[in-house]
PDB file of N, CA and C in Angstrom:
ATOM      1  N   UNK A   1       0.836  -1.178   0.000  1.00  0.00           N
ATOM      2  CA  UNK A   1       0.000   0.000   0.000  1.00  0.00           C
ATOM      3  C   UNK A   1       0.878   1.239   0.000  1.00  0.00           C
ATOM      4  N   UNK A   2       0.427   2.336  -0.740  1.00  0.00           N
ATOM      5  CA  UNK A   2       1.198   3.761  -0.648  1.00  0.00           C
ATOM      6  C   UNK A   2       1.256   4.610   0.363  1.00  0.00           C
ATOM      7  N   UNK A   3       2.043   4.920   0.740  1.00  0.00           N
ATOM      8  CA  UNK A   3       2.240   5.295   2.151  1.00  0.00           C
ATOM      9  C   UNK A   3       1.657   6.859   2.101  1.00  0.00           C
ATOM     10  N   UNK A   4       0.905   7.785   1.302  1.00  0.00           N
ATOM     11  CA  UNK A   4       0.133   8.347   1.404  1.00  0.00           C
ATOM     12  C   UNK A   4      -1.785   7.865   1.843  1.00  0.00           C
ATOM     13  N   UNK A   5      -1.480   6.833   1.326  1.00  0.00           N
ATOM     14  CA  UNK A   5      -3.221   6.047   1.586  1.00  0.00           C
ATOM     15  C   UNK A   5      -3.095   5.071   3.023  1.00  0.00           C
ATOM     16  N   UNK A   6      -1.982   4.773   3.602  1.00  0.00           N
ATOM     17  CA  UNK A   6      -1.528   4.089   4.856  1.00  0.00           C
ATOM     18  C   UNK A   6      -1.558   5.552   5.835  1.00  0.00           C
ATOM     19  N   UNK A   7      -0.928   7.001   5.649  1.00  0.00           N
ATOM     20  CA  UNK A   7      -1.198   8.228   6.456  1.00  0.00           C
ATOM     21  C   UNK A   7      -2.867   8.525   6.634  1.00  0.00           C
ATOM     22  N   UNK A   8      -3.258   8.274   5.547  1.00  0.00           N
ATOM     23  CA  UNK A   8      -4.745   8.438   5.480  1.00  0.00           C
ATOM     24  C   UNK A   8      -5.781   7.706   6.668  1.00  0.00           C
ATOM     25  N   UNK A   9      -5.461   6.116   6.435  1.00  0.00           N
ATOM     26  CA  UNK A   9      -5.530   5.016   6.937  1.00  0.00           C
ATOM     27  C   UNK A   9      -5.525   5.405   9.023  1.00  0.00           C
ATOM     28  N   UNK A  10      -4.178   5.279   8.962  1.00  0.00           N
ATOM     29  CA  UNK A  10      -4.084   5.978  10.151  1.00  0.00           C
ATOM     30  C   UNK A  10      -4.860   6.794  11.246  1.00  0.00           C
ATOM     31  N   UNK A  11      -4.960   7.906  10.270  1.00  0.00           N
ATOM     32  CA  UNK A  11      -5.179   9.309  11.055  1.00  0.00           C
ATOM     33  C   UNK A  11      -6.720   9.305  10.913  1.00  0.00           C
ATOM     34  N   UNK A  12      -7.267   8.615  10.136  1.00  0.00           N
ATOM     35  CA  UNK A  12      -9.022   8.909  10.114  1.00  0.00           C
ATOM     36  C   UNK A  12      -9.334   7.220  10.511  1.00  0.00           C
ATOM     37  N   UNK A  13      -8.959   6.352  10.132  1.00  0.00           N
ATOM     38  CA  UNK A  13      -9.670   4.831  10.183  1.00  0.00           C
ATOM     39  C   UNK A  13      -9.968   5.063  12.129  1.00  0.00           C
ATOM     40  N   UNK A  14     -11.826   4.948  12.073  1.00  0.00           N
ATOM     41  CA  UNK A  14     -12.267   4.250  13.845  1.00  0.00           C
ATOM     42  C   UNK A  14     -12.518   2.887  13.945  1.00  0.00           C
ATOM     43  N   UNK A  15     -13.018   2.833  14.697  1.00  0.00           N
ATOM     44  CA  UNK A  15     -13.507   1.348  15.827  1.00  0.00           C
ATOM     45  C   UNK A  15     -14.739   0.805  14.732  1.00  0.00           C
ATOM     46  N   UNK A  16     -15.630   1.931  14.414  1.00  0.00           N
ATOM     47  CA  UNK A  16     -16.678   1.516  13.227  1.00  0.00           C
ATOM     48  C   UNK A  16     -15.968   0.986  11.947  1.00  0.00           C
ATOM     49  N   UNK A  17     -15.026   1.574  11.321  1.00  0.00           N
ATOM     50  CA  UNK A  17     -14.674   0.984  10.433  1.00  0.00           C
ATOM     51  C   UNK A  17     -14.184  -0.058   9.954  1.00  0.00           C
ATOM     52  N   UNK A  18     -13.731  -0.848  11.295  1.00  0.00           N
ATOM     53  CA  UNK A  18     -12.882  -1.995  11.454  1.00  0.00           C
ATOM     54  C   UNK A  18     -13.788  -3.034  10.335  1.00  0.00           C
ATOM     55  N   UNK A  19     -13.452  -3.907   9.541  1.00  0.00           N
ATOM     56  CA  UNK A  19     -13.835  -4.469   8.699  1.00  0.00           C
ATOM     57  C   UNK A  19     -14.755  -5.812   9.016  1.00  0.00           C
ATOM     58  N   UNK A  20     -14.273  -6.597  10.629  1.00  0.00           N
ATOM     59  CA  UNK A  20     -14.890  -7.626  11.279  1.00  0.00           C
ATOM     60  C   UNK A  20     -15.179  -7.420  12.809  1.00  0.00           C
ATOM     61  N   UNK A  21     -15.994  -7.861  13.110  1.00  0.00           N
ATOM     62  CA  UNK A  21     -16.139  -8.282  14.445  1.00  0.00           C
ATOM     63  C   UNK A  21     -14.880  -8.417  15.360  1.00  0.00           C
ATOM     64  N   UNK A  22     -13.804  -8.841  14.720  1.00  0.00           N
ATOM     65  CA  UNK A  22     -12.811  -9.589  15.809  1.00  0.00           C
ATOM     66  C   UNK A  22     -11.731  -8.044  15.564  1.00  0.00           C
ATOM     67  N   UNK A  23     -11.715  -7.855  14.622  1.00  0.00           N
ATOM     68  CA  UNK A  23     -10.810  -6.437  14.402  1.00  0.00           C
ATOM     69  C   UNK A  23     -11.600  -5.066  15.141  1.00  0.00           C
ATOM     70  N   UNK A  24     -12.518  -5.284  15.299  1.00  0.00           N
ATOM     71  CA  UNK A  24     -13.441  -4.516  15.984  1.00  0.00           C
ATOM     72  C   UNK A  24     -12.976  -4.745  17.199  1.00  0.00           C
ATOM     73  N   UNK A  25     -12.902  -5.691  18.143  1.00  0.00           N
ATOM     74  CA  UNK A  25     -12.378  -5.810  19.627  1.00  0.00           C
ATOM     75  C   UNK A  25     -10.985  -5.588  19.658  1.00  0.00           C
ATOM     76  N   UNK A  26     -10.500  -6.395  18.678  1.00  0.00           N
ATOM     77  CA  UNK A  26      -8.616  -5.317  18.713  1.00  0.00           C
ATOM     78  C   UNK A  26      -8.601  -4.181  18.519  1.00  0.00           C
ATOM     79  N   UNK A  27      -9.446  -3.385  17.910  1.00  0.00           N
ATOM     80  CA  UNK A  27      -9.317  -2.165  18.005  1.00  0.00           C
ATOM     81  C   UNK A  27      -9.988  -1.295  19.173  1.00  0.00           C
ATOM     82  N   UNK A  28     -10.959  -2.054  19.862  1.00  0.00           N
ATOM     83  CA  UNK A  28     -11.826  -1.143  20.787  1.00  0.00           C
ATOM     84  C   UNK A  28     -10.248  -1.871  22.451  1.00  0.00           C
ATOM     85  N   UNK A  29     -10.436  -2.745  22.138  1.00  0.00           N
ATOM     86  CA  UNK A  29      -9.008  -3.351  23.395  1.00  0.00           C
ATOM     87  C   UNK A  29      -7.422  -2.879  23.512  1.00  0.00           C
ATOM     88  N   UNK A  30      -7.069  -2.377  22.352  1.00  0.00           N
ATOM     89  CA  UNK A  30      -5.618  -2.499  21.935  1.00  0.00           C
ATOM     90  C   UNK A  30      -5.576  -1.191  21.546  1.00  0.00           C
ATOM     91  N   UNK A  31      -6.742  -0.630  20.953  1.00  0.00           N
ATOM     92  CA  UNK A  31      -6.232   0.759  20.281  1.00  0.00           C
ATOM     93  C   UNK A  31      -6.411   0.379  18.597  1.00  0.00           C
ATOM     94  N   UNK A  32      -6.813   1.545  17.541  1.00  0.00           N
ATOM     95  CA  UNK A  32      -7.263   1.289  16.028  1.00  0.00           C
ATOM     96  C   UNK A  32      -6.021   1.076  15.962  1.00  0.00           C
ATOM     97  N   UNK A  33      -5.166   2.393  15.925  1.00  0.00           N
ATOM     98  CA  UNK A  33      -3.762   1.638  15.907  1.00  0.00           C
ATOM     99  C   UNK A  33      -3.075   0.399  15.721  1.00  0.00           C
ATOM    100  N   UNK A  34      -3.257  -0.129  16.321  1.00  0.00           N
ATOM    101  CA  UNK A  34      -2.509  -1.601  16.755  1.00  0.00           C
ATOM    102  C   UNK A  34      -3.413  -2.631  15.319  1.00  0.00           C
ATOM    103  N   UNK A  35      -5.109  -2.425  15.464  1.00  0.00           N
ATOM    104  CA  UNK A  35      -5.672  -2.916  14.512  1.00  0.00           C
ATOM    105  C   UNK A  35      -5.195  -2.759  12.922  1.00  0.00           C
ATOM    106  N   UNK A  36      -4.764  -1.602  12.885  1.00  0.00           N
ATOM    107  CA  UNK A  36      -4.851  -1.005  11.034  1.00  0.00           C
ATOM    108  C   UNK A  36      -3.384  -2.049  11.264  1.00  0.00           C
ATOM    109  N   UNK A  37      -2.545  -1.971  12.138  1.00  0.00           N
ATOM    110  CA  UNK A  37      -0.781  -2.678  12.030  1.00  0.00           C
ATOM    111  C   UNK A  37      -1.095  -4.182  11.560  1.00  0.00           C
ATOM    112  N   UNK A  38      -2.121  -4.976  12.353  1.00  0.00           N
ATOM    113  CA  UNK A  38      -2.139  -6.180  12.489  1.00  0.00           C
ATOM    114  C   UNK A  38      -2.780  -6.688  10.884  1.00  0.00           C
ATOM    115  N   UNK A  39      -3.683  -5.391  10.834  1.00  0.00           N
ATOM    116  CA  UNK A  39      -4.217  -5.677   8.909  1.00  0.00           C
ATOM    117  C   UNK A  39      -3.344  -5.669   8.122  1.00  0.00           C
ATOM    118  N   UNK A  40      -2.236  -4.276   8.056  1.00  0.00           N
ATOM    119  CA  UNK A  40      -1.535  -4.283   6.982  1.00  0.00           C
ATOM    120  C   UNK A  40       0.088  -4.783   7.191  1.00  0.00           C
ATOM    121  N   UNK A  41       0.097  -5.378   7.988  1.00  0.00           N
ATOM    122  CA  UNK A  41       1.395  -5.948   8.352  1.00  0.00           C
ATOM    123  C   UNK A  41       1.645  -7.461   8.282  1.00  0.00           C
ATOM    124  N   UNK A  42       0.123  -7.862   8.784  1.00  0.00           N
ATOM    125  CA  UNK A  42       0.250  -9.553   8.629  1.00  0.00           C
ATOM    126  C   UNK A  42      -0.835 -10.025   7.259  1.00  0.00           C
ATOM    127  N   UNK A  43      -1.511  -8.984   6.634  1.00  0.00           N
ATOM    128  CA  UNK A  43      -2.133  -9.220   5.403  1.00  0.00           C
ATOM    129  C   UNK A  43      -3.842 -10.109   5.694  1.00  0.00           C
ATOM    130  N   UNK A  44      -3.977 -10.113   4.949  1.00  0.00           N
ATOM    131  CA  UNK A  44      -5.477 -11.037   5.411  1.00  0.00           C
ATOM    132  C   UNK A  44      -5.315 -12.113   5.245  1.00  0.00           C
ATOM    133  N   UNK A  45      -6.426 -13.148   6.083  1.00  0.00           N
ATOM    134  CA  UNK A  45      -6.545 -14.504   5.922  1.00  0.00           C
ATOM    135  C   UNK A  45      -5.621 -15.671   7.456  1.00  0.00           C
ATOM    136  N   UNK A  46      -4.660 -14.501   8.435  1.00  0.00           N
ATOM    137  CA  UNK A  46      -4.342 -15.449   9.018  1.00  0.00           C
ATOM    138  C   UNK A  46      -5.555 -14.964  10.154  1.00  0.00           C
ATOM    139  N   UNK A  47      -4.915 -16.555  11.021  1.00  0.00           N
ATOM    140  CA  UNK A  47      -5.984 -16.657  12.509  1.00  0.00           C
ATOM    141  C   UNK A  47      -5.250 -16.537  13.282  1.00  0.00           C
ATOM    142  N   UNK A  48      -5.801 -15.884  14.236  1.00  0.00           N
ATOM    143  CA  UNK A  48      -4.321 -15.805  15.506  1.00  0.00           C
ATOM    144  C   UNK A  48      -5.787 -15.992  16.718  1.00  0.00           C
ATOM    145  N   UNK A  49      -4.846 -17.160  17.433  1.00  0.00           N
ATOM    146  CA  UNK A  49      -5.487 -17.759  18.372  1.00  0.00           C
ATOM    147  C   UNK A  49      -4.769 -17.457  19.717  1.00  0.00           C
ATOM    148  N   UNK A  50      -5.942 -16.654  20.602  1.00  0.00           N
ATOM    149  CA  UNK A  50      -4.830 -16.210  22.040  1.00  0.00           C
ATOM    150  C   UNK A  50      -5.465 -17.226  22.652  1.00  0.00           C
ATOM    151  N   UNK A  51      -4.305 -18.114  23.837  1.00  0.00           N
ATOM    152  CA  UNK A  51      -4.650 -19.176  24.698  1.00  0.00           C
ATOM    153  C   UNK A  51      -5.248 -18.665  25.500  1.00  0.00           C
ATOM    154  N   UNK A  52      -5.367 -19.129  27.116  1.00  0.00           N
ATOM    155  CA  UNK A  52      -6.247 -19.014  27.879  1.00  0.00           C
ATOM    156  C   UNK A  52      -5.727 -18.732  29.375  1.00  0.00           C
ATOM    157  N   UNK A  53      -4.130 -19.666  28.634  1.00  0.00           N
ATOM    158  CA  UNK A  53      -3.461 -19.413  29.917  1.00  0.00           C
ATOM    159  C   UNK A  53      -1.933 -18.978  29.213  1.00  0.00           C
ATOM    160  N   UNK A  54      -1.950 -17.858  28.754  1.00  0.00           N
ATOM    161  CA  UNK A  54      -0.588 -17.349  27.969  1.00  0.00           C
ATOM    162  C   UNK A  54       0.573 -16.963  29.050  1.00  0.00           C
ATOM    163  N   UNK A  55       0.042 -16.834  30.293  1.00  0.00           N
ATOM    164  CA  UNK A  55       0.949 -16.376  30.822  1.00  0.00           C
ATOM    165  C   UNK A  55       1.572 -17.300  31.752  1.00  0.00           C
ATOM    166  N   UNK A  56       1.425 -18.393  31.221  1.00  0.00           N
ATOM    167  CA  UNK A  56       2.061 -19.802  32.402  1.00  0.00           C
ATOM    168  C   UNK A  56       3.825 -19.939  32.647  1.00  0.00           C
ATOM    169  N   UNK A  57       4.248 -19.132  31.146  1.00  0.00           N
ATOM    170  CA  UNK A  57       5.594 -19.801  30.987  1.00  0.00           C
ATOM    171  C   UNK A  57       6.330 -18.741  31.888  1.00  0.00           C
ATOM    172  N   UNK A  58       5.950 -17.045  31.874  1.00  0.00           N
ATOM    173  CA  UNK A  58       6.091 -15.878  32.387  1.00  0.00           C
ATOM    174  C   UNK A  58       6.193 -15.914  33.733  1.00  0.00           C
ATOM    175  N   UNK A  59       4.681 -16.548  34.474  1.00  0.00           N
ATOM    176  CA  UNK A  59       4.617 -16.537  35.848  1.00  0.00           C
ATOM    177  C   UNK A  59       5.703 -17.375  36.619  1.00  0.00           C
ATOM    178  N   UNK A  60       6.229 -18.258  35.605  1.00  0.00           N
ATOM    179  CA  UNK A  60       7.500 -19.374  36.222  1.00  0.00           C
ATOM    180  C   UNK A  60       8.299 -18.450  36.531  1.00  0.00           C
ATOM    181  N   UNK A  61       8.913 -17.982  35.633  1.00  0.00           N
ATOM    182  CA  UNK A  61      10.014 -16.824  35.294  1.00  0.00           C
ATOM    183  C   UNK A  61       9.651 -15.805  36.282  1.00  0.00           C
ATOM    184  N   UNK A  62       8.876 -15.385  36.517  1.00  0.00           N
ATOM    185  CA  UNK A  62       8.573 -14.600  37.763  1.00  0.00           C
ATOM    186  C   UNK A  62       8.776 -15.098  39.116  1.00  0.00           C
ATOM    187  N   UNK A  63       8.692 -15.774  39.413  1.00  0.00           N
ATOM    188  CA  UNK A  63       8.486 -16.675  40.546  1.00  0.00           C
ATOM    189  C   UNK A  63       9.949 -17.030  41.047  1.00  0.00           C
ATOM    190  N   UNK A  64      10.585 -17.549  39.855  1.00  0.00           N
ATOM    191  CA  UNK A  64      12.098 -17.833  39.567  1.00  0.00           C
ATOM    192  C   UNK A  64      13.109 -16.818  40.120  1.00  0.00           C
ATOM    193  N   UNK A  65      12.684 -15.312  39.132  1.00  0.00           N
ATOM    194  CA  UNK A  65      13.266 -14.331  39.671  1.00  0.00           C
ATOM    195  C   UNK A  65      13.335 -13.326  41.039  1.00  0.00           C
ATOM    196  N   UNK A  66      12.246 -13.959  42.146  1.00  0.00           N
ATOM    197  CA  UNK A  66      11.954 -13.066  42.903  1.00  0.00           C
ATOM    198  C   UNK A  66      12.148 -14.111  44.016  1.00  0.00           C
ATOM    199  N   UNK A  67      13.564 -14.340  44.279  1.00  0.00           N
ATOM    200  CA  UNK A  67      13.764 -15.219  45.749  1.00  0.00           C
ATOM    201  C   UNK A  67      13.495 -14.073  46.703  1.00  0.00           C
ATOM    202  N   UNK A  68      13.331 -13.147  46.703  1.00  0.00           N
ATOM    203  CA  UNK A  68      13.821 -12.136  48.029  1.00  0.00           C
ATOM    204  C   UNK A  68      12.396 -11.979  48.427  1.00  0.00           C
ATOM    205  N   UNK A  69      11.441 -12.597  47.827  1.00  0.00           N
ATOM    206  CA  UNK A  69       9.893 -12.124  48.124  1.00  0.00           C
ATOM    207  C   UNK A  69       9.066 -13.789  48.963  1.00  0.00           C
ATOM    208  N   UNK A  70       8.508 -13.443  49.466  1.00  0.00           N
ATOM    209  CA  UNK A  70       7.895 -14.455  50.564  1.00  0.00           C
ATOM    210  C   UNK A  70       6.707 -15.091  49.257  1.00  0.00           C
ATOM    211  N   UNK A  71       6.358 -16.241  49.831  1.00  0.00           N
ATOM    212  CA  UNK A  71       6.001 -16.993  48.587  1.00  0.00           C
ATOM    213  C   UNK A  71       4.618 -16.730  48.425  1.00  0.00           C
ATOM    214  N   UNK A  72       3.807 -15.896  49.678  1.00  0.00           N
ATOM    215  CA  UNK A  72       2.765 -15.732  49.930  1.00  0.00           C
ATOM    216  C   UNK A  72       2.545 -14.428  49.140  1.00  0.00           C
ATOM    217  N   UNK A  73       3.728 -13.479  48.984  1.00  0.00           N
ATOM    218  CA  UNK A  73       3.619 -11.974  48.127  1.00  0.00           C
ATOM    219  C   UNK A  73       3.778 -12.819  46.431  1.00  0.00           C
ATOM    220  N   UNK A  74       4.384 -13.734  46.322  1.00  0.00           N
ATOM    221  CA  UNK A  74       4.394 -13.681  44.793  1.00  0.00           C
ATOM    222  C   UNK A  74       3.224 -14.385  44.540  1.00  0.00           C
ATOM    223  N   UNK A  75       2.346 -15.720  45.596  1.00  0.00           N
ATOM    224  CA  UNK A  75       1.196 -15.951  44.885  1.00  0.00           C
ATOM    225  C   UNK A  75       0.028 -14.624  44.615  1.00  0.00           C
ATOM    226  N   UNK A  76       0.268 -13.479  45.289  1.00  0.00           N
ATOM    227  CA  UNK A  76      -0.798 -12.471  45.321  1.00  0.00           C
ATOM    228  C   UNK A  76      -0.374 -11.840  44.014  1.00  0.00           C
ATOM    229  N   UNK A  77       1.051 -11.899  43.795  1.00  0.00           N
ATOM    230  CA  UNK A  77       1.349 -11.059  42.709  1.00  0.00           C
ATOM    231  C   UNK A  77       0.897 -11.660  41.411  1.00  0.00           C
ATOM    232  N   UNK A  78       0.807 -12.764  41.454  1.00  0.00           N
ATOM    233  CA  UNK A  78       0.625 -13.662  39.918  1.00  0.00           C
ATOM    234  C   UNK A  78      -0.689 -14.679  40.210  1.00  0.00           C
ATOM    235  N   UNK A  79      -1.370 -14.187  40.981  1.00  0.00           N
ATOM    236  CA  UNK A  79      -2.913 -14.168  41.278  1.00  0.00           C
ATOM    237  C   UNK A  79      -2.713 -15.975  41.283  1.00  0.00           C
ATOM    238  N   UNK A  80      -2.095 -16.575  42.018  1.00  0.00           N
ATOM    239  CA  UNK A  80      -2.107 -18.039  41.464  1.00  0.00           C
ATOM    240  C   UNK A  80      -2.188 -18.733  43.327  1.00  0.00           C
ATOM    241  N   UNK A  81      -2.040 -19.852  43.668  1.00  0.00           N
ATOM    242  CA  UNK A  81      -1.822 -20.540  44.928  1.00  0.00           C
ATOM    243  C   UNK A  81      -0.526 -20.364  45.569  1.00  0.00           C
ATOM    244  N   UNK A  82      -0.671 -20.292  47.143  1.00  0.00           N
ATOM    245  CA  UNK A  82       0.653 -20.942  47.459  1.00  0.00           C
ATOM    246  C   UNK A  82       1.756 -22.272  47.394  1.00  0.00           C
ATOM    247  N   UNK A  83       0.303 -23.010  47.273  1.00  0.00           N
ATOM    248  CA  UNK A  83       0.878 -24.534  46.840  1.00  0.00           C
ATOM    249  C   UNK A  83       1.848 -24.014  44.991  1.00  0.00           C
ATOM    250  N   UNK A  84       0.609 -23.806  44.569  1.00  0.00           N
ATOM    251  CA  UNK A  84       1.515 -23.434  43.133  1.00  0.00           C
ATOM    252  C   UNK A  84       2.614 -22.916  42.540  1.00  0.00           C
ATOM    253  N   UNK A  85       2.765 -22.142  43.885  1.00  0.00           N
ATOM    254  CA  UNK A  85       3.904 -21.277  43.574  1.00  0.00           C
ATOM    255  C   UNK A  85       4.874 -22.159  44.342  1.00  0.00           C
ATOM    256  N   UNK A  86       5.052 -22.748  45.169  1.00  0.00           N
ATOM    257  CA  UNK A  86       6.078 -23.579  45.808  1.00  0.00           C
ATOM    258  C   UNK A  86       5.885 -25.199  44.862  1.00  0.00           C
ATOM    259  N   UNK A  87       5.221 -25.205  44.186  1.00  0.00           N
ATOM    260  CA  UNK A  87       5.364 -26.555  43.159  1.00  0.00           C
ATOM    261  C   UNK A  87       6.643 -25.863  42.276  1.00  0.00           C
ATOM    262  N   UNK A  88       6.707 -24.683  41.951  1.00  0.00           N
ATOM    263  CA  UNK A  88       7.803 -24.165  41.032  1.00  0.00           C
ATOM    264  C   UNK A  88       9.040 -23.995  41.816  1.00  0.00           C
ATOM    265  N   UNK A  89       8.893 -23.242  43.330  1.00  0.00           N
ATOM    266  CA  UNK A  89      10.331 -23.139  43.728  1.00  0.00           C
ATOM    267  C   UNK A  89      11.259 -24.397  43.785  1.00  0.00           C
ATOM    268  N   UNK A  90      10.075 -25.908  44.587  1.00  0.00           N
ATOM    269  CA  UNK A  90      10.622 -27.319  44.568  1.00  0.00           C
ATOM    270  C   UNK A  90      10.933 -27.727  43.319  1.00  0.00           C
ATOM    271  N   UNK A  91      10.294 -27.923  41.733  1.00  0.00           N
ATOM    272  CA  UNK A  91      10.960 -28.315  40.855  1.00  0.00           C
ATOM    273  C   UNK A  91      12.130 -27.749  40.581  1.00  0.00           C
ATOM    274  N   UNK A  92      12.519 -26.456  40.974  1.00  0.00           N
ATOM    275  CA  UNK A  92      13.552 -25.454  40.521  1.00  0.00           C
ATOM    276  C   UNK A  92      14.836 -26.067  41.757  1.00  0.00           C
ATOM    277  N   UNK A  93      14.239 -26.503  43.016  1.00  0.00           N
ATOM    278  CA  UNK A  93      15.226 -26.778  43.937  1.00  0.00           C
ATOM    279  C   UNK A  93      15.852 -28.875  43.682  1.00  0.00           C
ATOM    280  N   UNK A  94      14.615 -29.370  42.736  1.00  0.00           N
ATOM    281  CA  UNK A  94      15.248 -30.379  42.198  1.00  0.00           C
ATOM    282  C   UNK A  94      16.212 -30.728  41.231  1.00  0.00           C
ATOM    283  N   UNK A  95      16.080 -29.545  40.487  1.00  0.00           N
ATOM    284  CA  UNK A  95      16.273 -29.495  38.908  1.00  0.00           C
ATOM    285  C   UNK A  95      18.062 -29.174  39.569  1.00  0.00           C
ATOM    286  N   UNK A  96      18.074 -28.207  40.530  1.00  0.00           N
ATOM    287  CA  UNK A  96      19.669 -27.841  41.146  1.00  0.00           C
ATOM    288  C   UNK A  96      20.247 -28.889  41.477  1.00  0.00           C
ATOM    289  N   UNK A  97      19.585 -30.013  42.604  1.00  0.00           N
ATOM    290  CA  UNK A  97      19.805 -30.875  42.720  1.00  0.00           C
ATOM    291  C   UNK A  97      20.631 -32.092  41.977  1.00  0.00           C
ATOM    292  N   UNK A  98      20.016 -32.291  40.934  1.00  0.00           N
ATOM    293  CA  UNK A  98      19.975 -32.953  39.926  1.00  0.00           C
ATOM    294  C   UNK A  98      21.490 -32.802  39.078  1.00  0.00           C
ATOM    295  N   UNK A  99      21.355 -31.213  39.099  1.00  0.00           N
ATOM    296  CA  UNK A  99      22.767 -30.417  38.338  1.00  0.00           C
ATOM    297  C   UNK A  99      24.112 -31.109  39.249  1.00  0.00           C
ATOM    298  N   UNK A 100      23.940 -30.737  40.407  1.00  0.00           N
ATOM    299  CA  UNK A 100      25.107 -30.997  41.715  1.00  0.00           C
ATOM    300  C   UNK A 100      25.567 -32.481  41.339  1.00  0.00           C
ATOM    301  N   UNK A 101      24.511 -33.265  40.823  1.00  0.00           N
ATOM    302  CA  UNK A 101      24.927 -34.808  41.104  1.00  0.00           C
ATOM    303  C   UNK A 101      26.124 -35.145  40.126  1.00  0.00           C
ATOM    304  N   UNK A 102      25.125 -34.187  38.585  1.00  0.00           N
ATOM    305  CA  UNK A 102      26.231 -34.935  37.644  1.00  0.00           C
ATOM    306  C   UNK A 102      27.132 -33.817  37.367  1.00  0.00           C
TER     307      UNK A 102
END
């Protein structure tokens, strides 16, 4: 597209104009912005499927990084259990384990 009709695009395309239903919630959630990017950047025809639990691999990594925090502040922080969150510190304190042997 010509980057005079992409300025156009931009600066006037709303939330009404969005072409579907689902570009309609990326744009009313994310900003038109982000919508007009995802049209003319990834082209038409793909599906993009958000999981349910995207943030599983993150909250590890969180959890991981924050020894200095009581296990009871990081389940509040990552809205999850205390059991849950100490299922990660113990695999993480096996996995060391494991390292030491061999």
């Amino acid at each position: 597209m010509k980057e005079d009709f992409l300025k156009f695009v931009n600066e006037n395309m709303t939330v009404d104009d969005m072409p579907t239903k689902d570009m309609k919630m990326i744009a009313e959630s994310c900003g038109v912005d982000v919508a007009v990017r995802l049209m003319t950047k990834l082209r038409g025809g793909l599906h993009i499927y958000t999981p349910n639990c995207w943030q599983k691999k993150i909250i590890k990594k969180y959890i991981l990084a924050n020894p200095h925090k009581s296990v009871k502040e990081i389940a509040n922080d990552v809205e999850m259990s205390e059991t849950f969150v100490n299922k990660i510190l113990n695999e993480k304190a096996a996995d060391d384990m494991q390292m030491k042997i061999f």
